[in-house]
C-alpha atoms as a PDB file:
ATOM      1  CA  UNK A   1     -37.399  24.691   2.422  1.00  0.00           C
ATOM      2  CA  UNK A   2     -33.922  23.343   3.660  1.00  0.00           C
ATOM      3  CA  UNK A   3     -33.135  25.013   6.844  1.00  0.00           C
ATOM      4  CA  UNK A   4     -29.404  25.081   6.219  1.00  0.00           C
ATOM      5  CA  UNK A   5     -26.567  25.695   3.714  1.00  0.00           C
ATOM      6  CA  UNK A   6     -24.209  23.019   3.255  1.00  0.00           C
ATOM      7  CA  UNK A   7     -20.758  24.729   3.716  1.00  0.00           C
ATOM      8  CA  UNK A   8     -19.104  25.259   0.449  1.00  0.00           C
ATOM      9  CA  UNK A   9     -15.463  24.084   1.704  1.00  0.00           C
ATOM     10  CA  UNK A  10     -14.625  21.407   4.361  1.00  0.00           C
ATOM     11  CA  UNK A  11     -12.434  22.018   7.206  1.00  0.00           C
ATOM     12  CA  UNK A  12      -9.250  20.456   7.215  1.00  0.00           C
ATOM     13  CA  UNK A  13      -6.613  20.252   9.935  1.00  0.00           C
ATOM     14  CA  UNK A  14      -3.940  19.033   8.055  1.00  0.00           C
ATOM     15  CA  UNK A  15      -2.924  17.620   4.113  1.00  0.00           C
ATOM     16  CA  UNK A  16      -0.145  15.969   4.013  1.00  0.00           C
ATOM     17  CA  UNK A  17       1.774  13.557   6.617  1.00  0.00           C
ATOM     18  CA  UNK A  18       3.628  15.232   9.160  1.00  0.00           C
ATOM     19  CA  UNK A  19       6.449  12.470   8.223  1.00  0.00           C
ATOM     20  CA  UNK A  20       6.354  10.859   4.676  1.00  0.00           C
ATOM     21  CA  UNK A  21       7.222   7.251   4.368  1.00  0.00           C
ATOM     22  CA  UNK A  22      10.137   8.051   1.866  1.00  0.00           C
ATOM     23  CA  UNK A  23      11.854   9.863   4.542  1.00  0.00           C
ATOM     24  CA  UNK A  24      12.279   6.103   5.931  1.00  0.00           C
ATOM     25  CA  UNK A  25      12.302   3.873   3.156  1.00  0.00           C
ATOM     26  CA  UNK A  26      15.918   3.220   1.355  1.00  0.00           C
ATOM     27  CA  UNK A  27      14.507   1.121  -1.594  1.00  0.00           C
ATOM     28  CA  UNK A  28      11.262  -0.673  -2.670  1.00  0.00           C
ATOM     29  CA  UNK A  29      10.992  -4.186  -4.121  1.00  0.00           C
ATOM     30  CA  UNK A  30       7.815  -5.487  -5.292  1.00  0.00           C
ATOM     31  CA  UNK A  31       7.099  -9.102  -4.911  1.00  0.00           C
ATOM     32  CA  UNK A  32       4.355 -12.022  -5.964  1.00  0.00           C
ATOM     33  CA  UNK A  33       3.514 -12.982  -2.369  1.00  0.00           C
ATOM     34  CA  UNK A  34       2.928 -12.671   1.110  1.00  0.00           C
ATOM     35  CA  UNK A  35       5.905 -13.790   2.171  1.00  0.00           C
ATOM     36  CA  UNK A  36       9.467 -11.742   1.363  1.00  0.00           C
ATOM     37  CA  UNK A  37      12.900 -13.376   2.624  1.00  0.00           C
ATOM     38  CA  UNK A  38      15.604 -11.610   2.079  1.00  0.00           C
ATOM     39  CA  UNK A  39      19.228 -12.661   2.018  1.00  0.00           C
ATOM     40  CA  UNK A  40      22.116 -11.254   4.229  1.00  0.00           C
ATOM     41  CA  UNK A  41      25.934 -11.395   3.849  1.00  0.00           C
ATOM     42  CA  UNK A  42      27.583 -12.077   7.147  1.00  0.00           C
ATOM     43  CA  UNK A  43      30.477  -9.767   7.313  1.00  0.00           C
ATOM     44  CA  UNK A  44      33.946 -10.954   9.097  1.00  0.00           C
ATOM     45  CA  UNK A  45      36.206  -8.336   8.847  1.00  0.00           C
ATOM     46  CA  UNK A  46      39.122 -10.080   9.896  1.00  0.00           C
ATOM     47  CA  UNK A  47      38.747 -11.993   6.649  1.00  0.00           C
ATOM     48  CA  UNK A  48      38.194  -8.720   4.561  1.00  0.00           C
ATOM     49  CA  UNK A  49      41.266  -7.423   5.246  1.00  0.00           C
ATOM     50  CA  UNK A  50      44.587  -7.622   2.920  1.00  0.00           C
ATOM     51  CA  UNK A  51      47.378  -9.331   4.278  1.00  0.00           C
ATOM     52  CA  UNK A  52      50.985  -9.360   3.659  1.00  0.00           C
ATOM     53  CA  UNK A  53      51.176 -12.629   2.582  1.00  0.00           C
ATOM     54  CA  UNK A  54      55.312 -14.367   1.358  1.00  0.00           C
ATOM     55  CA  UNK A  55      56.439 -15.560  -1.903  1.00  0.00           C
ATOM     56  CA  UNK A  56      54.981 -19.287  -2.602  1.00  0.00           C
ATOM     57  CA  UNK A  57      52.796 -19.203   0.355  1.00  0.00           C
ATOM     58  CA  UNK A  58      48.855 -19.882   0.307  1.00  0.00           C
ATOM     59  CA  UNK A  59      46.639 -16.326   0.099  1.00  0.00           C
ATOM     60  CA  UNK A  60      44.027 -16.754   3.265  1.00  0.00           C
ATOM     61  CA  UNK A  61      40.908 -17.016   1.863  1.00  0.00           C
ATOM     62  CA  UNK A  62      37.563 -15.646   2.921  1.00  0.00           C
ATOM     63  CA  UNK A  63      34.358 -17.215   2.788  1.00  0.00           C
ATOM     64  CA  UNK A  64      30.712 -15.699   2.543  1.00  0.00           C
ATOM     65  CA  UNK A  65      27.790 -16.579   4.484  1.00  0.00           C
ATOM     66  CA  UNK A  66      24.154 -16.016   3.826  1.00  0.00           C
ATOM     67  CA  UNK A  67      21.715 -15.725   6.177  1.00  0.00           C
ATOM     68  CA  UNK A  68      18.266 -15.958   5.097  1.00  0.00           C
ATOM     69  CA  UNK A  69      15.388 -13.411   7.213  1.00  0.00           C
ATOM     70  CA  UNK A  70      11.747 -14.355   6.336  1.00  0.00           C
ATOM     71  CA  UNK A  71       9.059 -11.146   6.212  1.00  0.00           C
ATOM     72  CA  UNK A  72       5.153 -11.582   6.331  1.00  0.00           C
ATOM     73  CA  UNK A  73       3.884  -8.301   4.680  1.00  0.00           C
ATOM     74  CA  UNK A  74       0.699  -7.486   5.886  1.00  0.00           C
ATOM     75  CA  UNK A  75      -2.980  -6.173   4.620  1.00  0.00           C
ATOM     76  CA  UNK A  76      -4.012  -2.721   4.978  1.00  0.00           C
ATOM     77  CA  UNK A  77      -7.335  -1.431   4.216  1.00  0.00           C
ATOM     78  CA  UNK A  78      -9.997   1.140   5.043  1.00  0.00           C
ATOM     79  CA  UNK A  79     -13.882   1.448   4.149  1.00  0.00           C
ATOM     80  CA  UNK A  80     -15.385   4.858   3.530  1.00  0.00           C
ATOM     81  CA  UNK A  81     -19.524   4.817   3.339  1.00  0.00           C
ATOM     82  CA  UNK A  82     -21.497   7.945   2.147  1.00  0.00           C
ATOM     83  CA  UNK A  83     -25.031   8.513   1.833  1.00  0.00           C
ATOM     84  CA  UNK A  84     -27.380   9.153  -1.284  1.00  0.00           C
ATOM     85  CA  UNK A  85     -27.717  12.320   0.414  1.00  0.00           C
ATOM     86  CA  UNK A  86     -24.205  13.030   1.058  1.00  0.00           C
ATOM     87  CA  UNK A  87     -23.358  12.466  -2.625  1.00  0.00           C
ATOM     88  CA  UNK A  88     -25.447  14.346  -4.066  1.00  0.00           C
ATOM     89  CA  UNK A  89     -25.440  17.475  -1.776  1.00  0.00           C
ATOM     90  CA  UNK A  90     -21.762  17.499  -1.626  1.00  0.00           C
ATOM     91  CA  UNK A  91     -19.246  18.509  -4.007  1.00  0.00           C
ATOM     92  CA  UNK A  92     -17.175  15.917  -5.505  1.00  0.00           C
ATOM     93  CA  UNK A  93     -13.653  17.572  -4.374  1.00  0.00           C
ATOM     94  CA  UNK A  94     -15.342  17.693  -0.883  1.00  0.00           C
ATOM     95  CA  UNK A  95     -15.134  13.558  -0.758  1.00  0.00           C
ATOM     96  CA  UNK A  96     -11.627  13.601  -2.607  1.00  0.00           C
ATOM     97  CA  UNK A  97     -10.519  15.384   0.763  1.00  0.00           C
ATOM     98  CA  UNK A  98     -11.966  12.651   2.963  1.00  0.00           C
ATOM     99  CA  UNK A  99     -10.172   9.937   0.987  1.00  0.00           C
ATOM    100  CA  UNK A 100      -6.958  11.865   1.083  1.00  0.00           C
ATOM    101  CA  UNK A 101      -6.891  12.562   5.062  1.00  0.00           C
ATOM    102  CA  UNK A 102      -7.538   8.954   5.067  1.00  0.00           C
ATOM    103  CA  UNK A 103      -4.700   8.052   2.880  1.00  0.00           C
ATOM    104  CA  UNK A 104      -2.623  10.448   5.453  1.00  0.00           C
ATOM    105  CA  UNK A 105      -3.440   8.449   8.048  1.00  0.00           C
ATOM    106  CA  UNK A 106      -2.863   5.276   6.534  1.00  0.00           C
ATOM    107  CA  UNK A 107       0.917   6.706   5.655  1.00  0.00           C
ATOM    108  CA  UNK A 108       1.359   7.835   9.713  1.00  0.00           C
ATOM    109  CA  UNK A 109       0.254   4.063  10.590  1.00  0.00           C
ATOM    110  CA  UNK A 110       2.619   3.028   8.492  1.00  0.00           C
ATOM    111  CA  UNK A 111       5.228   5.328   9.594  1.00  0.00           C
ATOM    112  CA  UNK A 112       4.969   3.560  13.553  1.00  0.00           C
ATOM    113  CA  UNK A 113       4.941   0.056  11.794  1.00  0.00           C
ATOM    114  CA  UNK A 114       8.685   1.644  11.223  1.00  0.00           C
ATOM    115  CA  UNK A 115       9.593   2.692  13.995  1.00  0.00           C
ATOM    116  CA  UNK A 116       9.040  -0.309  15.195  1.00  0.00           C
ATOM    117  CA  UNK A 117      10.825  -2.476  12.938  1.00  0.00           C
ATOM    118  CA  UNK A 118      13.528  -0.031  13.239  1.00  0.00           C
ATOM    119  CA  UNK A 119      13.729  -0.428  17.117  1.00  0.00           C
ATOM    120  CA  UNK A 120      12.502  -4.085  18.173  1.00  0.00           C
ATOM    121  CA  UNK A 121      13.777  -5.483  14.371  1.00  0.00           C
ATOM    122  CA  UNK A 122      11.713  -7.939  11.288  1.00  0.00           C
ATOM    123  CA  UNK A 123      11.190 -10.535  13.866  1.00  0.00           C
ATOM    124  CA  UNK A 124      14.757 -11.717  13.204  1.00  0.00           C
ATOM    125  CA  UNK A 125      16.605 -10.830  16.116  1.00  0.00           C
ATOM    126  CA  UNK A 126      18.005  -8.054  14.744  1.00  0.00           C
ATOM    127  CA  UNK A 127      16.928  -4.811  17.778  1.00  0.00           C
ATOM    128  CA  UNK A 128      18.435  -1.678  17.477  1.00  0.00           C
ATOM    129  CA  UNK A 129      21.633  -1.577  19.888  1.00  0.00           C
ATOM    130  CA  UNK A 130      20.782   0.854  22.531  1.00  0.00           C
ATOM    131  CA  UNK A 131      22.912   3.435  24.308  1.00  0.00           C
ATOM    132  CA  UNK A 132      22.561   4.965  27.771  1.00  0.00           C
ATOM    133  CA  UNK A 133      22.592   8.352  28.312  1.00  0.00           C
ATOM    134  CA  UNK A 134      24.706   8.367  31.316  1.00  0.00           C
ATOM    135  CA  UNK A 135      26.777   5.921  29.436  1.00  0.00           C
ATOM    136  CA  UNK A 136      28.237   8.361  27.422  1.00  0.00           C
ATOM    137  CA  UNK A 137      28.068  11.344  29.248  1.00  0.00           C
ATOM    138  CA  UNK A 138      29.182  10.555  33.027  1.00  0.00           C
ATOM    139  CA  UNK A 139      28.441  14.159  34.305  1.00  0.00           C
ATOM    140  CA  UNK A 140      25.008  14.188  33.216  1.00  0.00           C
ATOM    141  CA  UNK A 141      22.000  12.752  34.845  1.00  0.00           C
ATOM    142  CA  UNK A 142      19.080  10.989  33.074  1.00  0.00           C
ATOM    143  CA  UNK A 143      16.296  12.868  31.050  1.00  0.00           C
ATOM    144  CA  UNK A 144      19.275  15.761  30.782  1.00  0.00           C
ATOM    145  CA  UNK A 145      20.728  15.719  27.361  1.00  0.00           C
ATOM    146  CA  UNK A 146      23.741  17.283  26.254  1.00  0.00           C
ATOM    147  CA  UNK A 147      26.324  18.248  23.895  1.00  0.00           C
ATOM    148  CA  UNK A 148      28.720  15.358  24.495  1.00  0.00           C
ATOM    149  CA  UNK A 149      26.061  12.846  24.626  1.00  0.00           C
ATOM    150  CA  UNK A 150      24.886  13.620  21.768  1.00  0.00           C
ATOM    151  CA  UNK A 151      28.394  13.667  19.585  1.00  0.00           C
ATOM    152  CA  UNK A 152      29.274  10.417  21.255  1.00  0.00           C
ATOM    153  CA  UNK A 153      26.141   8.609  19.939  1.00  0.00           C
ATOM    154  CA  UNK A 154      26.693  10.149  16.463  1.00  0.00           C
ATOM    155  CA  UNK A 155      30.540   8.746  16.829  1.00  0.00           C
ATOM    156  CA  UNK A 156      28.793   5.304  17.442  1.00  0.00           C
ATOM    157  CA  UNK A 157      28.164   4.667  13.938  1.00  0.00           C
ATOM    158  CA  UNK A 158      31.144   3.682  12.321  1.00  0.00           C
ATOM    159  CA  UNK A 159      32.310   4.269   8.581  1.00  0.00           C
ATOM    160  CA  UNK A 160      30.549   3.851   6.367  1.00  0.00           C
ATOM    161  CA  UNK A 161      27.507   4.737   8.627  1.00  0.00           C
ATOM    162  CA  UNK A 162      26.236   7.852   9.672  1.00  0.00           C
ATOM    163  CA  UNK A 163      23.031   9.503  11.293  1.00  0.00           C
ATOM    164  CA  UNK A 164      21.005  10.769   8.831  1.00  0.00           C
ATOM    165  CA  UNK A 165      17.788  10.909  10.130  1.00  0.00           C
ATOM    166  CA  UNK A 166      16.885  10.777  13.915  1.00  0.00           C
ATOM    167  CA  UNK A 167      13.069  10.428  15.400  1.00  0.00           C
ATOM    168  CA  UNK A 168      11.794  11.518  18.620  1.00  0.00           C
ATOM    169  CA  UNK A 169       8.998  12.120  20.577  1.00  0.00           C
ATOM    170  CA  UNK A 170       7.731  16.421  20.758  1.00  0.00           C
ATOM    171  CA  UNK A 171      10.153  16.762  24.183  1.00  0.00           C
ATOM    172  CA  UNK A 172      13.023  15.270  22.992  1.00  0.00           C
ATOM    173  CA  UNK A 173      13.072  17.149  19.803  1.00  0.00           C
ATOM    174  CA  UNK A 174      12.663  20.181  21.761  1.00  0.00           C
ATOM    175  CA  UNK A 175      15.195  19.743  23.399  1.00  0.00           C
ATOM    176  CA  UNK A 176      17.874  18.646  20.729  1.00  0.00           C
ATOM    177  CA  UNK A 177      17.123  21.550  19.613  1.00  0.00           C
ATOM    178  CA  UNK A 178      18.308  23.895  22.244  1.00  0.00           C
ATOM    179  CA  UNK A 179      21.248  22.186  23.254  1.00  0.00           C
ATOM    180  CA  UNK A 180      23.638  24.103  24.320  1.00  0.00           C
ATOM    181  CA  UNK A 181      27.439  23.821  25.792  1.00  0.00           C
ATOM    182  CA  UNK A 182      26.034  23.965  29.418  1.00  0.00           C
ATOM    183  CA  UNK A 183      28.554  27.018  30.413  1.00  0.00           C
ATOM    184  CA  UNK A 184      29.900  30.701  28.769  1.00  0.00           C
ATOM    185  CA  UNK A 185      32.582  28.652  27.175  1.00  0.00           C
ATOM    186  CA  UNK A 186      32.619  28.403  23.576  1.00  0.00           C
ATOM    187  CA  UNK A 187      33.970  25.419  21.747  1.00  0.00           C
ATOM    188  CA  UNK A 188      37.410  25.618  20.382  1.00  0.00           C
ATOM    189  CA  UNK A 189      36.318  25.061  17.094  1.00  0.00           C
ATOM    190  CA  UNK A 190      34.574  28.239  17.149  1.00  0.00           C
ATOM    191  CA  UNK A 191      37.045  30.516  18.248  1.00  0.00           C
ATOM    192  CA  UNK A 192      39.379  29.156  16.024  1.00  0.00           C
ATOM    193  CA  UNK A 193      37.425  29.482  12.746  1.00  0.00           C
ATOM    194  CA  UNK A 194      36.769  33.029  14.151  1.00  0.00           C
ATOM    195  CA  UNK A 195      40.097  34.137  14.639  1.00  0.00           C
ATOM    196  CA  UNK A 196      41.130  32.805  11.377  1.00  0.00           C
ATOM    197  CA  UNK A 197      43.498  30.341  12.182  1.00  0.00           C
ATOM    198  CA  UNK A 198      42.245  27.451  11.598  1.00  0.00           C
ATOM    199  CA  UNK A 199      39.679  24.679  12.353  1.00  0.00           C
ATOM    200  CA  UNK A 200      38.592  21.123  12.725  1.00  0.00           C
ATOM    201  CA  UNK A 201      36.886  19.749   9.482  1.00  0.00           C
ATOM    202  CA  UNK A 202      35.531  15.875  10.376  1.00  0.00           C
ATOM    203  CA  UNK A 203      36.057  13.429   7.348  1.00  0.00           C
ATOM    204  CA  UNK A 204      33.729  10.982   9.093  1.00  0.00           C
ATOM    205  CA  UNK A 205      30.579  11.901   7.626  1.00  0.00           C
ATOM    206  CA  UNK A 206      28.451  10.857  10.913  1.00  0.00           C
ATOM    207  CA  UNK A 207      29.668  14.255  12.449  1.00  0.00           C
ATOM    208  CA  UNK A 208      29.488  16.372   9.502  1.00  0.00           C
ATOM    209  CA  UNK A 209      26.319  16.180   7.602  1.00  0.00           C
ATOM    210  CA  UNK A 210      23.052  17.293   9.050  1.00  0.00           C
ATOM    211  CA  UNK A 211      20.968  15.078  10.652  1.00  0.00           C
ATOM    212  CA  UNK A 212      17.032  15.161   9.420  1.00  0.00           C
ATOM    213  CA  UNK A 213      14.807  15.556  12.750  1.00  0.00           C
ATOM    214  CA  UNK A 214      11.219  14.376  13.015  1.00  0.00           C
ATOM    215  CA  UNK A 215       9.376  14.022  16.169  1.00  0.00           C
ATOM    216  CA  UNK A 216       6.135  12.055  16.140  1.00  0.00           C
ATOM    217  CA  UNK A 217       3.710  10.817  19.306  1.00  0.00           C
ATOM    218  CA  UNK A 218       4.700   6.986  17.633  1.00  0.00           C
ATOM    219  CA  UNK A 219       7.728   7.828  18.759  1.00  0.00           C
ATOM    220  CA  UNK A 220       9.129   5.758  21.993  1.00  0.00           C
ATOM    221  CA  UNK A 221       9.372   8.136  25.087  1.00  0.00           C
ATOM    222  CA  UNK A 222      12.430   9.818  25.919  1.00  0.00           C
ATOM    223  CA  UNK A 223      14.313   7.456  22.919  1.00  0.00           C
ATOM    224  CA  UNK A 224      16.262   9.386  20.162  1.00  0.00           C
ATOM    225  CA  UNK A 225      15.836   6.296  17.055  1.00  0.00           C
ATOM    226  CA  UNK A 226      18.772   7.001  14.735  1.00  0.00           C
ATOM    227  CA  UNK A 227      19.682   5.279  11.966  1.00  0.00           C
ATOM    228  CA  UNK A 228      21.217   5.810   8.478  1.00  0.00           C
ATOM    229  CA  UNK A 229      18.626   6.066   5.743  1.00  0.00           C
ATOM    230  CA  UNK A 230      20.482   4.287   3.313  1.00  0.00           C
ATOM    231  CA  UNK A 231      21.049   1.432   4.819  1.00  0.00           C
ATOM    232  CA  UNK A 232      17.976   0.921   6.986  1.00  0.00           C
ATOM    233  CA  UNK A 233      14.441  -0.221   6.079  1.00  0.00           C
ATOM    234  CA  UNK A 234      13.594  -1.563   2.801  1.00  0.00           C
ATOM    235  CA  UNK A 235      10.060  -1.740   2.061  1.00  0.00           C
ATOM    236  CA  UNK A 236       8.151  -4.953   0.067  1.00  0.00           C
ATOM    237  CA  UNK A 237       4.821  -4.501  -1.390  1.00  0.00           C
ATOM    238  CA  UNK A 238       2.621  -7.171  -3.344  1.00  0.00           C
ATOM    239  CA  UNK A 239       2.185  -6.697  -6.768  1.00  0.00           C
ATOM    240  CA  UNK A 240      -1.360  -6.093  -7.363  1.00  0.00           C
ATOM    241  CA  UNK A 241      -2.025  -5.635  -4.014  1.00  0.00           C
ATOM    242  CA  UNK A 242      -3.642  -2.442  -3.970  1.00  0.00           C
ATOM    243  CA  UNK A 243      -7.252  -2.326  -4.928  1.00  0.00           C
ATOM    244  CA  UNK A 244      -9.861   0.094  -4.801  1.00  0.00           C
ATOM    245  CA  UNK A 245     -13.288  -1.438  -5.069  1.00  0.00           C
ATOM    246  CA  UNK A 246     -17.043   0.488  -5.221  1.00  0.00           C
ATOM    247  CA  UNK A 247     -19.975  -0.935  -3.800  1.00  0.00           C
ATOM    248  CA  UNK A 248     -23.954  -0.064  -3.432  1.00  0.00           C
ATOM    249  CA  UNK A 249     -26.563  -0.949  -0.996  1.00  0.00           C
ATOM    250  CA  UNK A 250     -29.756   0.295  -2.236  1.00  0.00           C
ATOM    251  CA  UNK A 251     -31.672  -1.181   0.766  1.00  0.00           C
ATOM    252  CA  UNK A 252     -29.863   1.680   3.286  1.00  0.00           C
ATOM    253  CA  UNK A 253     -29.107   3.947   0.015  1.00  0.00           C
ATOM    254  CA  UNK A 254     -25.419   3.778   0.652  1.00  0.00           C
ATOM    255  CA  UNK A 255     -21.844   3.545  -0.952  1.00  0.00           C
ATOM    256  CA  UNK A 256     -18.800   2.288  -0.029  1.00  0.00           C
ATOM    257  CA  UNK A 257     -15.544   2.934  -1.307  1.00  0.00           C
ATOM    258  CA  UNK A 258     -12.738   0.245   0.233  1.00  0.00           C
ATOM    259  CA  UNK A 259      -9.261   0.302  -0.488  1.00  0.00           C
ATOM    260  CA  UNK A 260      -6.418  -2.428   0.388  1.00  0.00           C
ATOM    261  CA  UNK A 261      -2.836  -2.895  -0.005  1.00  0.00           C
ATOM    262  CA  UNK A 262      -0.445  -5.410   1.118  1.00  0.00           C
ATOM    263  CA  UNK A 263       3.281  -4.601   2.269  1.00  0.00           C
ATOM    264  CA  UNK A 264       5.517  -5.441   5.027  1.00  0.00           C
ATOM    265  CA  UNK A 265       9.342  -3.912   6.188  1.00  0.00           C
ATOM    266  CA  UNK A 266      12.309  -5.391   7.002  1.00  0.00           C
ATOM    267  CA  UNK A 267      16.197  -4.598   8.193  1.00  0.00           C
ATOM    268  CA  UNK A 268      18.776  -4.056   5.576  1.00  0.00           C
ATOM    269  CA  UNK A 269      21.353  -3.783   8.117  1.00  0.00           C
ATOM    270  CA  UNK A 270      20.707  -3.750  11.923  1.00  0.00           C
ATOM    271  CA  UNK A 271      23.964  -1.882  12.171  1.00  0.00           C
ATOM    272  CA  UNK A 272      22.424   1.551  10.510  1.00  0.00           C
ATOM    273  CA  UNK A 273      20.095   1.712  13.387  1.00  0.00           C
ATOM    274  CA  UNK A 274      20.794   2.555  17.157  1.00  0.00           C
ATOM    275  CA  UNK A 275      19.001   3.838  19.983  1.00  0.00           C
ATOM    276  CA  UNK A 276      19.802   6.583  22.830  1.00  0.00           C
ATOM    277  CA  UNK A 277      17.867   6.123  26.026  1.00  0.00           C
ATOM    278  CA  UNK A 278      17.692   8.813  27.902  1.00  0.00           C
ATOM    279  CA  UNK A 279      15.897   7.428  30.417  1.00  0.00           C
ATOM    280  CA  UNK A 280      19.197   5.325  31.921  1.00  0.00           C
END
């Protein structure tokens, strides 16, 4: 008597996050509250270094600094309701898929919390330092990336930093890319390694290790974010924060499933993270 078929399989557009979170995250730590401070050693390098210092005389001393940076972690939940009906027509993997597109989403929300920290800071005054384009490439114009732009923002981050990962908007990705040298001439590096006699080989690493690209709409427009994975964004999480609870209204013959979880981000080092506008 049923004048349809309920479809055997759903259709999905996607299964997994376009970015996942550990891409980001450098560490974890799991904490008792709602409020995480961290602590952060001031550096002064001209008290780090070793000095020649003359028989008798006092060694120069150096003294650290702590700096204490307070973050709120925040609650994130979702409800899912289903039907009587719905549960008992559909097939039990069939709801497993809703609950895991919306655990996706709940890891690309999570993902532009990120971004965010990474580019406006923990609420600690800690921003990303931006770059103009312009700024480092005079000869270009803005919007118009290039080559030498893009190896002077790498040089940027100093020993022991280095780009690791960059994120983009769809555009800018693009057209990272397909840069090119802008002319038929081919870098010296090239021809030498081709004619086989010899080469450049960088030993600062923020030239020669790849650099991870992801490009995302939560992205800031026409604003490479680049920072250095291992020293970036450490993520806190509540212990026992994340619940999943089951409820039933048998007036409206319904069932909710509602999951929450508590967890904030903050800075390990402000330094790991800088900003190309290509916009200016």
């Amino acid at each position: 008597m049923r004048p349809y078929v309920d479809a055997a399989q759903e259709r999905f557009e996607q299964i997994q996050p376009a970015i996942p979170i550990s891409e980001l995250i450098a560490f974890t730590t799991p904490i008792d509250n709602d409020t995480y401070r961290a602590v952060y050693l001031e550096d002064n390098v001209e008290e780090e270094r070793m000095v020649r210092v003359g028989e008798g005389d006092e060694v120069p001393g150096a003294k650290l600094t702590s700096g204490e940076h307070v973050v709120r972690l925040h609650k994130y939940g979702r409800k899912l309701t289903t039907t009587y009906e719905q549960l008992r027509r559909m097939r039990i993997d069939q709801v497993a898929w809703h609950i895991a597109r919306m655990a996706i989403q709940a890891e690309v929300d999570k993902v532009a919390a990120i971004i965010d920290v990474l580019v406006n800071g923990d609420g600690n005054a800690n921003a990303a330092e931006v770059f103009d384009l312009t700024t480092l490439d005079s000869g270009t114009t803005a919007n118009n990336l290039t080559v030498k732009a893009w190896l002077a923002f790498k040089m940027k981050f100093q020993n022991p930093y280095a780009v690791t990962h960059a994120l983009t908007q769809e555009d800018v990705a693009l057209a990272m890319m397909m840069l090119n040298m802008g002319n038929a001439n081919i870098p010296l590096v090239e021809i030498q390694q081709q004619a086989g006699f010899g080469g450049f080989t960088p030993i600062n690493p923020e030239l020669r290790d790849n650099v991870r690209l992801g490009w995302l709409t939560d992205a800031p427009a026409a604003k490479i974010v680049a920072f250095d994975k291992r020293f970036a964004i450490e993520r806190a999480t509540e212990i026992g924060s994340t619940i999943t609870e089951t409820a039933r209204w048998v007036t409206r013959q319904t069932q909710e499933l509602v999951m929450t979880e508590s967890e904030g981000y903050a800075l390990v080092d402000d330094v790991a993270v800088k900003v190309l506008d290509l916009s200016a």
